[in-house]
N, C-alpha and C. Protein backbone atom coordinates (compact mmCIF):
# COMPACT_ATOMS: atom_id res chain seq x y z
N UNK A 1 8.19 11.96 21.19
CA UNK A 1 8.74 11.56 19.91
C UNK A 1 9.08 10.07 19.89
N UNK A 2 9.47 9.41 20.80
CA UNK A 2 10.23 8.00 21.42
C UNK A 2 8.58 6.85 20.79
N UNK A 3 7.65 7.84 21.57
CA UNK A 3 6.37 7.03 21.67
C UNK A 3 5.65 6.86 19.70
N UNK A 4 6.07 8.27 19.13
CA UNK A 4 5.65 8.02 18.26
C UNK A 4 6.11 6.96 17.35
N UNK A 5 7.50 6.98 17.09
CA UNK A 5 8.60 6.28 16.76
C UNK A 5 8.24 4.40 16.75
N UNK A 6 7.86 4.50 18.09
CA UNK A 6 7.51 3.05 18.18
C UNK A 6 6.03 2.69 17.65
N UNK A 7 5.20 3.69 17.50
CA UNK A 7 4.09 3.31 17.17
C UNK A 7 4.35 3.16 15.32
N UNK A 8 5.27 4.02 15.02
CA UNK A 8 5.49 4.07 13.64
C UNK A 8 6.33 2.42 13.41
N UNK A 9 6.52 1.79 14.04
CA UNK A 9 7.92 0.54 13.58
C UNK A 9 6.39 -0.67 14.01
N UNK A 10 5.56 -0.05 14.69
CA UNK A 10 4.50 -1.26 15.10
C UNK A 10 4.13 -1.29 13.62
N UNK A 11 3.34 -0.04 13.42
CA UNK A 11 2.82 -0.24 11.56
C UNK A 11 3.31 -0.99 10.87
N UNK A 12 4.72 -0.38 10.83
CA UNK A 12 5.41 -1.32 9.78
C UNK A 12 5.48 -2.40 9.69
N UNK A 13 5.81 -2.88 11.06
CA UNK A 13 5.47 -4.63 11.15
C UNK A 13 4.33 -4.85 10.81
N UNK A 14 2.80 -4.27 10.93
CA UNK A 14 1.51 -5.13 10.91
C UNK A 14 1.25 -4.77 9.19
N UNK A 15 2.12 -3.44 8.91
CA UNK A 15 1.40 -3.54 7.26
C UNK A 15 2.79 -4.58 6.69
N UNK A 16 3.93 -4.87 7.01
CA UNK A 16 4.86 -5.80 6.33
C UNK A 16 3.90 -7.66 6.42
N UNK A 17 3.44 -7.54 7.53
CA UNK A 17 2.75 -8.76 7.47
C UNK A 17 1.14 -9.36 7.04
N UNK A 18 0.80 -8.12 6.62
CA UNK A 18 -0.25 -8.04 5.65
C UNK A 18 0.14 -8.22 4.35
N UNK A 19 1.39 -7.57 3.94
CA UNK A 19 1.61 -7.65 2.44
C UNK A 19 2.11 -8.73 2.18
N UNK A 20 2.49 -10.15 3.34
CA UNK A 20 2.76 -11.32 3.83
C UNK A 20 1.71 -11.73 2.78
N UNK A 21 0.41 -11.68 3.31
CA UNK A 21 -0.37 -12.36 2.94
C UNK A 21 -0.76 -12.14 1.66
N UNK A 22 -0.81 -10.56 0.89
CA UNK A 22 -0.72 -10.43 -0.30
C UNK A 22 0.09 -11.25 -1.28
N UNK A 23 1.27 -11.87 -0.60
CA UNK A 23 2.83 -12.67 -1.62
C UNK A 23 1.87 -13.72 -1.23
N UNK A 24 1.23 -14.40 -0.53
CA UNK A 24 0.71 -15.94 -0.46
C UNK A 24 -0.01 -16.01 -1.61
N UNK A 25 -1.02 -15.36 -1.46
CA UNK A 25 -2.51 -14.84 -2.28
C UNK A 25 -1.86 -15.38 -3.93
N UNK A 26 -0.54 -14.23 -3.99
CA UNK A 26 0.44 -14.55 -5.66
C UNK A 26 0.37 -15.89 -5.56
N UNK A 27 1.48 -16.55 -4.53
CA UNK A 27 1.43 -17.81 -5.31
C UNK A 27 0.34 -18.68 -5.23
N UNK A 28 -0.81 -18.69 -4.61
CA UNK A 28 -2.13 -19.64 -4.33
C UNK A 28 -2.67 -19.42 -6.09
N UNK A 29 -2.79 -18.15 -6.60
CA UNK A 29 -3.49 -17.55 -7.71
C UNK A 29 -2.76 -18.20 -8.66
N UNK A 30 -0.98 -18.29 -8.64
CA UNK A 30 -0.52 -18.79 -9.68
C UNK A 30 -0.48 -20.54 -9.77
N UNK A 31 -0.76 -21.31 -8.90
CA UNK A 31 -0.69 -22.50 -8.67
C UNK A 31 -2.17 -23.02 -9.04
N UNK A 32 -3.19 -22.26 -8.86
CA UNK A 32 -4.13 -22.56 -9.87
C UNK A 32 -4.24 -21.87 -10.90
N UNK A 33 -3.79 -21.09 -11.96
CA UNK A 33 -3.55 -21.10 -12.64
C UNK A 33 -2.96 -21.74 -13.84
N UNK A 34 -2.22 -22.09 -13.09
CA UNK A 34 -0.68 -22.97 -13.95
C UNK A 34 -1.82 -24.80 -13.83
N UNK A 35 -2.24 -25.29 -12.83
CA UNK A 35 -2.82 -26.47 -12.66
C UNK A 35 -4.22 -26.45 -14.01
N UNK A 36 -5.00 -24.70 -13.99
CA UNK A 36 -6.04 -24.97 -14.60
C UNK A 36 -5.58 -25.64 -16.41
N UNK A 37 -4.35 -24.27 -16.43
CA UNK A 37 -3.85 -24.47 -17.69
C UNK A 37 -2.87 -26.07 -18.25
N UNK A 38 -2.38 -26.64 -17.00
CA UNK A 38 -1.79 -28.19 -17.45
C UNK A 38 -3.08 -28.66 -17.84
N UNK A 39 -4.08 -28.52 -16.70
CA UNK A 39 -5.26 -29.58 -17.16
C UNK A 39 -5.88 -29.67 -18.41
N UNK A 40 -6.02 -28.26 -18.86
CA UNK A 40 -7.01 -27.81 -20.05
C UNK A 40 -6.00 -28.40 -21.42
N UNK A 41 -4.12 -28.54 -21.24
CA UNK A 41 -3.61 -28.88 -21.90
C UNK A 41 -3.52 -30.36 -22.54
N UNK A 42 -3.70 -30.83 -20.99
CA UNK A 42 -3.23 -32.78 -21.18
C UNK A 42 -4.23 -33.04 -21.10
N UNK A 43 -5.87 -32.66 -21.01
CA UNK A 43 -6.56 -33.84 -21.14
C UNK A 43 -8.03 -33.28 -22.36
N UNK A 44 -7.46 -31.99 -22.48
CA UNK A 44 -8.62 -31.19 -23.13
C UNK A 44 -10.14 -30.42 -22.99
N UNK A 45 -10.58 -31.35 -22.22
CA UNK A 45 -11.52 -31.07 -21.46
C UNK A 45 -11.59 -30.79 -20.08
N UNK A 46 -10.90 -31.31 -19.53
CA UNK A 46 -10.99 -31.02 -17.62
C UNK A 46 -10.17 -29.65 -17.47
N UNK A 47 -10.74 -28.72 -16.49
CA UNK A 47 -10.59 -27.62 -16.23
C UNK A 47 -10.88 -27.35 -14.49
N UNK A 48 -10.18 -26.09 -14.18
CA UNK A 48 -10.70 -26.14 -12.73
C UNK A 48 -11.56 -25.07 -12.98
N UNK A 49 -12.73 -25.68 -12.23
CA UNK A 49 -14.08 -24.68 -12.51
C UNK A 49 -14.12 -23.47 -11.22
N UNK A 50 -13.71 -22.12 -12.00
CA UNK A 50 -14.13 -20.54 -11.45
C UNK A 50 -12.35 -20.02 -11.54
N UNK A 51 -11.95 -20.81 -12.06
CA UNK A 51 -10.27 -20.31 -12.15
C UNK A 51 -10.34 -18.85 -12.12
N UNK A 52 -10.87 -18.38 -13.37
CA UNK A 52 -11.21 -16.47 -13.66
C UNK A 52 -11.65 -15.83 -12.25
N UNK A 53 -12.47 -16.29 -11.94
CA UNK A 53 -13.37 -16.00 -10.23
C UNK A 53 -12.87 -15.92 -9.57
N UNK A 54 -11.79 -17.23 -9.09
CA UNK A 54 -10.89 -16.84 -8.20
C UNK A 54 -9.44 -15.70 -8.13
N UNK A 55 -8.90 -16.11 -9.61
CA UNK A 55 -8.61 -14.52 -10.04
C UNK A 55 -8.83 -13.35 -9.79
N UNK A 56 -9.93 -13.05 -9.95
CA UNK A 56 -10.44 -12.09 -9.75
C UNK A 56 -10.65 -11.15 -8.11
N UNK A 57 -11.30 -12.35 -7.25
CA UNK A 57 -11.56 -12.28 -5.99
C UNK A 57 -9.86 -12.13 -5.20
N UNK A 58 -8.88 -13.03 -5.85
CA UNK A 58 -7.40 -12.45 -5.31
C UNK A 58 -7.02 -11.58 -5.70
N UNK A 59 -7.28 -10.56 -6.45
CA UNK A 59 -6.54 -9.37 -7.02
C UNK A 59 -7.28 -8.92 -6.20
N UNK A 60 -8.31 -8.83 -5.48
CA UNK A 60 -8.75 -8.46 -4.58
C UNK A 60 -7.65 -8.22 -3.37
N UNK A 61 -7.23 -9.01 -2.56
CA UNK A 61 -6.48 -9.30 -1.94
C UNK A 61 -5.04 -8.91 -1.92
N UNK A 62 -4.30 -9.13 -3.64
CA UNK A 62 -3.08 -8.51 -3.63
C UNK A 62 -2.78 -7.14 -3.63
N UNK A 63 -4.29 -6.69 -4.30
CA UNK A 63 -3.82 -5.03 -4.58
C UNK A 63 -3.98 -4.45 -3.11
N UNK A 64 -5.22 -4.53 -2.73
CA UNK A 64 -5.42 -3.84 -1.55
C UNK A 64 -4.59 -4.48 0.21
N UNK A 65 -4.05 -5.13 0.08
CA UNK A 65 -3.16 -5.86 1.41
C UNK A 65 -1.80 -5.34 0.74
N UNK A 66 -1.65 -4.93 -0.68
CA UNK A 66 0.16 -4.42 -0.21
C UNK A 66 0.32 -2.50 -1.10
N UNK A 67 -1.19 -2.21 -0.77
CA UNK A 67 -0.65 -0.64 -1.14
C UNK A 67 -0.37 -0.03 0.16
N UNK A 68 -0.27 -0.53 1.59
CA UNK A 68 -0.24 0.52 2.58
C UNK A 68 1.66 0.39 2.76
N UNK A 69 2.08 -1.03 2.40
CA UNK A 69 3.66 -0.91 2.44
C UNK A 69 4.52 -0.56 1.03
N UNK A 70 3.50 -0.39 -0.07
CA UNK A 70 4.28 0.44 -1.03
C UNK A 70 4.48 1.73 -0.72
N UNK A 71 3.32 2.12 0.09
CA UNK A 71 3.20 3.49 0.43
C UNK A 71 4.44 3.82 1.79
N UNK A 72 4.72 2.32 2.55
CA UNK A 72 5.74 2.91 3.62
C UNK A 72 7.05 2.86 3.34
N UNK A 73 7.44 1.86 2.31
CA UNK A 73 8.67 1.91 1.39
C UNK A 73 8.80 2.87 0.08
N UNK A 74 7.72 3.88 0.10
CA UNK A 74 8.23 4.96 -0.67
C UNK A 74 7.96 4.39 -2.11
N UNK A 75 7.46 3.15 -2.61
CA UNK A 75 7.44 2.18 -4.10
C UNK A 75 6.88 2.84 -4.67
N UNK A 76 5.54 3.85 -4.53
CA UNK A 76 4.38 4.78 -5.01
C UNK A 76 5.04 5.41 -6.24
N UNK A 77 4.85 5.58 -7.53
CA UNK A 77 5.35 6.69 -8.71
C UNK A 77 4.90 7.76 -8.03
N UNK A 78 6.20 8.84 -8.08
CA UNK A 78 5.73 9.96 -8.01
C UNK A 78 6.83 10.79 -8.83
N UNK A 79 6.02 12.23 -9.12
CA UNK A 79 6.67 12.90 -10.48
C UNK A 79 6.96 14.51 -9.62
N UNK A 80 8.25 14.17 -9.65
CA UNK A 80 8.80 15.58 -8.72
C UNK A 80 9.37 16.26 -9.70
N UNK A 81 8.94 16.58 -11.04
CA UNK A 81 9.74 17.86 -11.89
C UNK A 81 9.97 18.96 -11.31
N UNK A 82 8.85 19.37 -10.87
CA UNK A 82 8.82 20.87 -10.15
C UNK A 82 9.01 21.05 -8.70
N UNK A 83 9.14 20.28 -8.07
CA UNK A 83 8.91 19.99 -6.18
C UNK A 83 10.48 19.94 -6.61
N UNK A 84 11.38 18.80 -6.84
CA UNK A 84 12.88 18.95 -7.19
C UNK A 84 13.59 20.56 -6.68
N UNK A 85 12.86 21.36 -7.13
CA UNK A 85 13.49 22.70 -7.40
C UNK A 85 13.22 23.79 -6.57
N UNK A 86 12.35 23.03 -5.60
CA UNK A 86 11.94 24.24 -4.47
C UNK A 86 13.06 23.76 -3.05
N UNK A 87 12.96 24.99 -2.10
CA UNK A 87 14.29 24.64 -1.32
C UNK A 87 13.84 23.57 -0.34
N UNK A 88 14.49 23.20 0.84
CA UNK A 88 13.97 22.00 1.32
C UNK A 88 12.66 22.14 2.46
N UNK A 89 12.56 23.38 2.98
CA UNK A 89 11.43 23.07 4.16
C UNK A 89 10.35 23.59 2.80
N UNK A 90 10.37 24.18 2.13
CA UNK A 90 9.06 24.24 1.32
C UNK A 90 8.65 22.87 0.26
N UNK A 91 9.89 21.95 -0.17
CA UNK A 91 9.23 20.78 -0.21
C UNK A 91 8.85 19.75 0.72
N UNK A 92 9.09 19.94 2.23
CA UNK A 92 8.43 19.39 2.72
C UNK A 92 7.20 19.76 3.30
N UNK A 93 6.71 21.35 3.28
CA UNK A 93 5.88 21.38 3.76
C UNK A 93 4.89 20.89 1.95
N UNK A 94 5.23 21.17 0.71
CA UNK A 94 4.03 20.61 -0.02
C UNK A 94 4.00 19.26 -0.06
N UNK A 95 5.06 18.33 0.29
CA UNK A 95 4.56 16.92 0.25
C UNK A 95 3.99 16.57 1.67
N UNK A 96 3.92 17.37 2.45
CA UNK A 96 2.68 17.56 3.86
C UNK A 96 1.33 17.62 3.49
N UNK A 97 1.51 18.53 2.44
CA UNK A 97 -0.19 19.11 2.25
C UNK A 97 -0.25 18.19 0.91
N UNK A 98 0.41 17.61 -0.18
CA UNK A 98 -0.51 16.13 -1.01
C UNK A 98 -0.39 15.18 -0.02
N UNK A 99 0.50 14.94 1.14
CA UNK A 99 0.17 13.72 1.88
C UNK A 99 -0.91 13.75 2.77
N UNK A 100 -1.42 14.70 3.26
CA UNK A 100 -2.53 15.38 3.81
C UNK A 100 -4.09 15.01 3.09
N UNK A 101 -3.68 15.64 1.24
CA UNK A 101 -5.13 15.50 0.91
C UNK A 101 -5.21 13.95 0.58
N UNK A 102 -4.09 13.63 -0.01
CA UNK A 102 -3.90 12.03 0.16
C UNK A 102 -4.56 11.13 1.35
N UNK A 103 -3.88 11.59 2.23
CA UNK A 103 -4.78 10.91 3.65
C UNK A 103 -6.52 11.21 3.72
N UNK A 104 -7.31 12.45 3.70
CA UNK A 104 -8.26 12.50 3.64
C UNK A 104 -8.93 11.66 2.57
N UNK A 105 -8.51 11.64 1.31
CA UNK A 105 -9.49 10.54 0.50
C UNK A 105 -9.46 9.26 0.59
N UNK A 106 -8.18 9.30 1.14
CA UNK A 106 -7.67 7.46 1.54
C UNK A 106 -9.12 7.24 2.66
N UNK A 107 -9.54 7.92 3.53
CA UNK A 107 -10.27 7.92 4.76
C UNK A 107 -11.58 7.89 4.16
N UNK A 108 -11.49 9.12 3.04
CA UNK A 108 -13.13 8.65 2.54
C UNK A 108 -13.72 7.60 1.84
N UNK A 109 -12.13 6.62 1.20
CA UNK A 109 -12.76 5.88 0.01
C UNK A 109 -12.55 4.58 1.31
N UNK A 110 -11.58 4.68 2.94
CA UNK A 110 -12.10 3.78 3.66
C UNK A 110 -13.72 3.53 4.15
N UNK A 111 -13.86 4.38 4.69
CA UNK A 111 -15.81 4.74 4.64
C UNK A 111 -16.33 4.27 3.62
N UNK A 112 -16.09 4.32 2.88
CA UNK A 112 -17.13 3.90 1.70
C UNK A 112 -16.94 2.94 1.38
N UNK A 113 -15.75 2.02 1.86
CA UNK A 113 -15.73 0.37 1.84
C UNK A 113 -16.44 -0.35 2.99
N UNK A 114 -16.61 0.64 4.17
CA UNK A 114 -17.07 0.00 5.20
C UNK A 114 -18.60 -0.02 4.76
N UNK A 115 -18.98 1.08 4.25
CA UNK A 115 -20.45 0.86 3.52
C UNK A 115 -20.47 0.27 2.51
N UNK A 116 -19.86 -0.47 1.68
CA UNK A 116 -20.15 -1.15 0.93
C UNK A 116 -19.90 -2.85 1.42
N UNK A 117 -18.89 -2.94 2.46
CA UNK A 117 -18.95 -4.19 3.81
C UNK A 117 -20.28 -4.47 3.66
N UNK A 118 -21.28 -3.69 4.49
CA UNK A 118 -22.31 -3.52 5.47
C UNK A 118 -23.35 -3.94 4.74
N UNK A 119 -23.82 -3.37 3.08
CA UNK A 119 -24.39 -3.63 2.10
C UNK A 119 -24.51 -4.55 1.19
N UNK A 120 -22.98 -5.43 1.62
CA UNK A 120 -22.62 -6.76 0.80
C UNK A 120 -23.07 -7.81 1.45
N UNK A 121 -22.58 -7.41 2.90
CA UNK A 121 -23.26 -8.45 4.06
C UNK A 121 -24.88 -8.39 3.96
N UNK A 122 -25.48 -8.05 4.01
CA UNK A 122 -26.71 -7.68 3.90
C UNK A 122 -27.60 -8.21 2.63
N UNK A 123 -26.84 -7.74 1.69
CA UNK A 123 -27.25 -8.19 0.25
C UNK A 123 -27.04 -9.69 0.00
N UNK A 124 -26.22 -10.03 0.82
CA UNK A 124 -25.66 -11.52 0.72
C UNK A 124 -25.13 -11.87 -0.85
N UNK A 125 -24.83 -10.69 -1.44
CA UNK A 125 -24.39 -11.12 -2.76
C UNK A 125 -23.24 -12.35 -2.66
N UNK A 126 -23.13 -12.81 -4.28
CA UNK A 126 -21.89 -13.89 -4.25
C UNK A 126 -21.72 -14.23 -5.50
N UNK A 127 -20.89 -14.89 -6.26
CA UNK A 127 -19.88 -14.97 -7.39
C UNK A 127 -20.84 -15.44 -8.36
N UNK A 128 -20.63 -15.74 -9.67
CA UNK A 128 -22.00 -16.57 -9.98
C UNK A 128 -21.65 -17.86 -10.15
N UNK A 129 -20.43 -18.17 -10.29
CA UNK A 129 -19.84 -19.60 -10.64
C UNK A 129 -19.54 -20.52 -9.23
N UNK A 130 -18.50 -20.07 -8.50
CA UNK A 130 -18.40 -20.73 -7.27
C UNK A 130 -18.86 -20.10 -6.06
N UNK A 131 -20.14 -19.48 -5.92
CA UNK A 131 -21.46 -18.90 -5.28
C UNK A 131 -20.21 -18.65 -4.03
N UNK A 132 -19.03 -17.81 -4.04
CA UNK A 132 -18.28 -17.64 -2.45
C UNK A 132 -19.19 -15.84 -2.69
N UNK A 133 -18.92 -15.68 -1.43
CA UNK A 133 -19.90 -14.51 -1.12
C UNK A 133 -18.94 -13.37 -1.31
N UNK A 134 -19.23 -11.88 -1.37
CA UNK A 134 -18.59 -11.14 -1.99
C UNK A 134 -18.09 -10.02 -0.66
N UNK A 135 -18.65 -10.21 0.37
CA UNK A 135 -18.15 -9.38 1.64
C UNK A 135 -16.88 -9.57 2.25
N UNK A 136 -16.43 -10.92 2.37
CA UNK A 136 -14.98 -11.36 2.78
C UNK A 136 -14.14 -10.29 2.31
N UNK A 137 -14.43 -10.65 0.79
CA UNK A 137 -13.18 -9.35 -0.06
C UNK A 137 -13.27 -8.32 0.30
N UNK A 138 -14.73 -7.85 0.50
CA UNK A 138 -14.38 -6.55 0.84
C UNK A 138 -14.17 -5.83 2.28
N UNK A 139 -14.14 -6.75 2.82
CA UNK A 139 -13.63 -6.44 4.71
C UNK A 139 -12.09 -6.70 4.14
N UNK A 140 -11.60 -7.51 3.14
CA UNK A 140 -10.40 -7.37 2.87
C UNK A 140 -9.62 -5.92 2.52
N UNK A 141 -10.45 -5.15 1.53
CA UNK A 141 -10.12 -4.15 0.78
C UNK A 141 -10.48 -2.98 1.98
N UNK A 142 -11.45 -3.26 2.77
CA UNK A 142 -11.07 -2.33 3.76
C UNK A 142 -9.79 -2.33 4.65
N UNK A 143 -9.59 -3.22 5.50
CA UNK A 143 -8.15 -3.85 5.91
C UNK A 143 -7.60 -2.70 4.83
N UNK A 144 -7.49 -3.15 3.92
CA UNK A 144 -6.09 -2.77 3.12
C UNK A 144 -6.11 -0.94 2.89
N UNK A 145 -7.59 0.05 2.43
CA UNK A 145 -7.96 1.31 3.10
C UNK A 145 -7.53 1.78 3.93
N UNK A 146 -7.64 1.12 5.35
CA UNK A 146 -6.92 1.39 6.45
C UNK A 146 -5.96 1.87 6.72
N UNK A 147 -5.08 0.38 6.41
CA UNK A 147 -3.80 0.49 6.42
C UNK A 147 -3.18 1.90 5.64
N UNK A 148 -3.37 1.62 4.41
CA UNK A 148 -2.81 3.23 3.80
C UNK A 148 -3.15 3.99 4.33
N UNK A 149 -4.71 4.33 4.67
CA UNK A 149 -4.71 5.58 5.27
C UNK A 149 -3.79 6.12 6.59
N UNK A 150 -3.83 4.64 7.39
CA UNK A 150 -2.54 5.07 8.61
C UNK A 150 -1.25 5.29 8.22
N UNK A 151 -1.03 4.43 6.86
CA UNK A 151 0.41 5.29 6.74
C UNK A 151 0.88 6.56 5.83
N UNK A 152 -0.40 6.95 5.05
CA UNK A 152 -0.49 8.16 4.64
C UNK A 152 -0.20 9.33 5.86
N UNK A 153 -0.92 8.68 6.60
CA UNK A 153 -1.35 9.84 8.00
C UNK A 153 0.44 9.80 8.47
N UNK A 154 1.04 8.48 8.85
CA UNK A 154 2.14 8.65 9.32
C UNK A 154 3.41 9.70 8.22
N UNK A 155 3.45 9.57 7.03
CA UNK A 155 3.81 10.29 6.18
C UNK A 155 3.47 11.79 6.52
N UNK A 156 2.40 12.03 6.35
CA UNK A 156 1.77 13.76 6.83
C UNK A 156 3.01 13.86 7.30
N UNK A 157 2.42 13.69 9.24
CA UNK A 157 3.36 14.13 10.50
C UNK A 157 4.99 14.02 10.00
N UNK A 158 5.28 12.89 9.47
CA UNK A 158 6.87 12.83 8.96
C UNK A 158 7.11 14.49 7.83
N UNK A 159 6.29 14.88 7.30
CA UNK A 159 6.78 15.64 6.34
C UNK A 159 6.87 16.56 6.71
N UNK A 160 5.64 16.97 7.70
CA UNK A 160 5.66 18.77 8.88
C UNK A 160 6.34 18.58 9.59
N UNK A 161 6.81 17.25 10.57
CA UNK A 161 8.09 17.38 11.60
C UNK A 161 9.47 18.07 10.36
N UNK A 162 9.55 17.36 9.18
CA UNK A 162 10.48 17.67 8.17
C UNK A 162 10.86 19.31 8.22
N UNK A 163 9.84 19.83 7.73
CA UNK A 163 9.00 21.26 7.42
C UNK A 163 9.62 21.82 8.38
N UNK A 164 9.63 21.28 9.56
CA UNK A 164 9.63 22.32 11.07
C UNK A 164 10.86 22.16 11.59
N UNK A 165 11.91 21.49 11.03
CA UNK A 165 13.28 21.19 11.62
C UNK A 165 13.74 22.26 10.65
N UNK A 166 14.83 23.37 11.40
CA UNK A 166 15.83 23.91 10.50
C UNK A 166 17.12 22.99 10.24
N UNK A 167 17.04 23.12 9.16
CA UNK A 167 18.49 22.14 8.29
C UNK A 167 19.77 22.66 7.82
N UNK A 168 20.72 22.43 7.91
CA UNK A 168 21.69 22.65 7.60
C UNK A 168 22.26 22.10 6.03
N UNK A 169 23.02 22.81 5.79
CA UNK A 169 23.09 22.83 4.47
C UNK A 169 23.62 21.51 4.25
N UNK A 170 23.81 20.47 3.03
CA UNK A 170 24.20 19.10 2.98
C UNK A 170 23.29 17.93 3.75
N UNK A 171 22.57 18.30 4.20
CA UNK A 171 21.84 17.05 4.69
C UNK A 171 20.47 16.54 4.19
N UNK A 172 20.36 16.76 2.86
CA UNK A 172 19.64 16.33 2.40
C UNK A 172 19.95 15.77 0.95
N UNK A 173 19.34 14.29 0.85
CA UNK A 173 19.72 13.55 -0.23
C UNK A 173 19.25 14.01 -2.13
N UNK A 174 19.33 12.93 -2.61
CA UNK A 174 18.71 13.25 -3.72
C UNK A 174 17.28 13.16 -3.92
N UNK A 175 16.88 12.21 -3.21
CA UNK A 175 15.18 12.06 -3.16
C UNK A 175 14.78 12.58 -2.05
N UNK A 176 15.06 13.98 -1.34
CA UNK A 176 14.09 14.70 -0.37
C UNK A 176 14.40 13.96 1.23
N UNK A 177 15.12 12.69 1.13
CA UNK A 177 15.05 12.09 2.63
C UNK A 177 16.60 12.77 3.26
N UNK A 178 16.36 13.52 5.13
CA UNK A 178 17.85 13.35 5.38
C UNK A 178 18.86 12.51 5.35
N UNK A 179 19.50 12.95 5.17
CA UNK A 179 21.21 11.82 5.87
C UNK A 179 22.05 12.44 6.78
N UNK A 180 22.49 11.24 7.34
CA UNK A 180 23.47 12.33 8.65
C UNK A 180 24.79 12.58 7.57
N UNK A 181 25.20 13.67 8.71
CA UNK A 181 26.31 14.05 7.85
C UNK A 181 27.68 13.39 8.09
N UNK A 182 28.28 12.56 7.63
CA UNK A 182 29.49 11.53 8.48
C UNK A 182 31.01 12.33 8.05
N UNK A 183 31.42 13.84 7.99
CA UNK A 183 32.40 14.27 8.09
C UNK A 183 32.95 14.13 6.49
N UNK A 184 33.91 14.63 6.28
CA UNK A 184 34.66 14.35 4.62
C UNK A 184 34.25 13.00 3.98
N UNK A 185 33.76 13.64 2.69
CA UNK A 185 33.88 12.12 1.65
C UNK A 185 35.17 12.02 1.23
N UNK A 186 35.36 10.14 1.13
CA UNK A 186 36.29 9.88 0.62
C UNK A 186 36.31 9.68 -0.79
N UNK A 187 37.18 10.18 -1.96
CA UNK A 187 37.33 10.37 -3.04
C UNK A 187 38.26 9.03 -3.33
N UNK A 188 37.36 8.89 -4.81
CA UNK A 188 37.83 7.52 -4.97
C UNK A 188 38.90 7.31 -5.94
N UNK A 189 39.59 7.12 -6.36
CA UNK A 189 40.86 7.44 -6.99
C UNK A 189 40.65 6.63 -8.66
């Protein structure tokens, strides 16, 4: 358990410092942005040429480098009307089995970035305005596949270890996570 533990706090660090690079990506995207739009303002004509392109190619970058730490900080929408109301090892064993099928498609739609890697490289495709090639991004968007999928996967195991602990009554919060139990609350006057 010790071993898993640490392999789980390694993730976190390597997907917290991926989504590093996702917050750069923001401000690089907004600094040309903001430059294309002074220019186009004060002189009328001068513009930075592929502004949209590069746009484009960083949303690349932001979406897929920070869904594996939305996914480890819990940020994900999710709609528990009915899960709410079931007792606690049976909601953890069903958020086992959507984090489960969750993980499997995360894995298939990784595969299918690695084939579309392989096919981009190959194809040598590239932008049509500032001719940057189109595989970078997507060894990016795999990176970022990955990542979720490992922390989908780490989620699973967290939800069946959940599942498989008997609990005592009070130790569980409002959103499904334990808490220890620290003896009498103090009432606030």
């Amino acid at each position: 358990m010790a071993t898993y533990i640490k392999a789980k706090e390694r993730i976190t660090r390597i997907c917290r410092s991926i989504a590093m690079a996702a917050m750069v990506a923001i401000f690089v995207i907004m600094l040309i942005v903001v430059a294309d739009i002074v220019l186009r303002f004060v002189t009328r004509d001068m513009a930075i040429r592929g502004t949209y392109e590069l746009s484009e190619m960083f949303m690349v970058i932001i979406i897929f480098l920070s869904l594996a730490i939305t996914q480890i900080e819990k940020e994900h929408i999710r709609v528990t009307l009915l899960i709410d109301k079931l007792p606690k090892r049976a909601k953890a064993f069903e958020n086992a089995g959507v984090s489960l099928a969750m993980t499997v498609l995360s894995a298939i739609t990784f595969y299918a970035g690695v084939l579309l890697v392989i096919e981009d490289f190959k194809s040598g495709i590239y932008t049509a305005v500032l001719y940057i090639p189109l595989y970078p991004f997507a060894c990016i968007m795999t990176v970022g596949l990955l990542t979720l999928t490992i922390a989908l996967g780490l989620d699973t195991v967290d939800y069946f270890i959940k599942g498989a602990k008997k609990g005592r009554p009070g130790q569980e919060a409002a959103d499904g996570q334990e808490v220890a139990q620290e003896g009498p609350e103090k009432k606030e006057a």
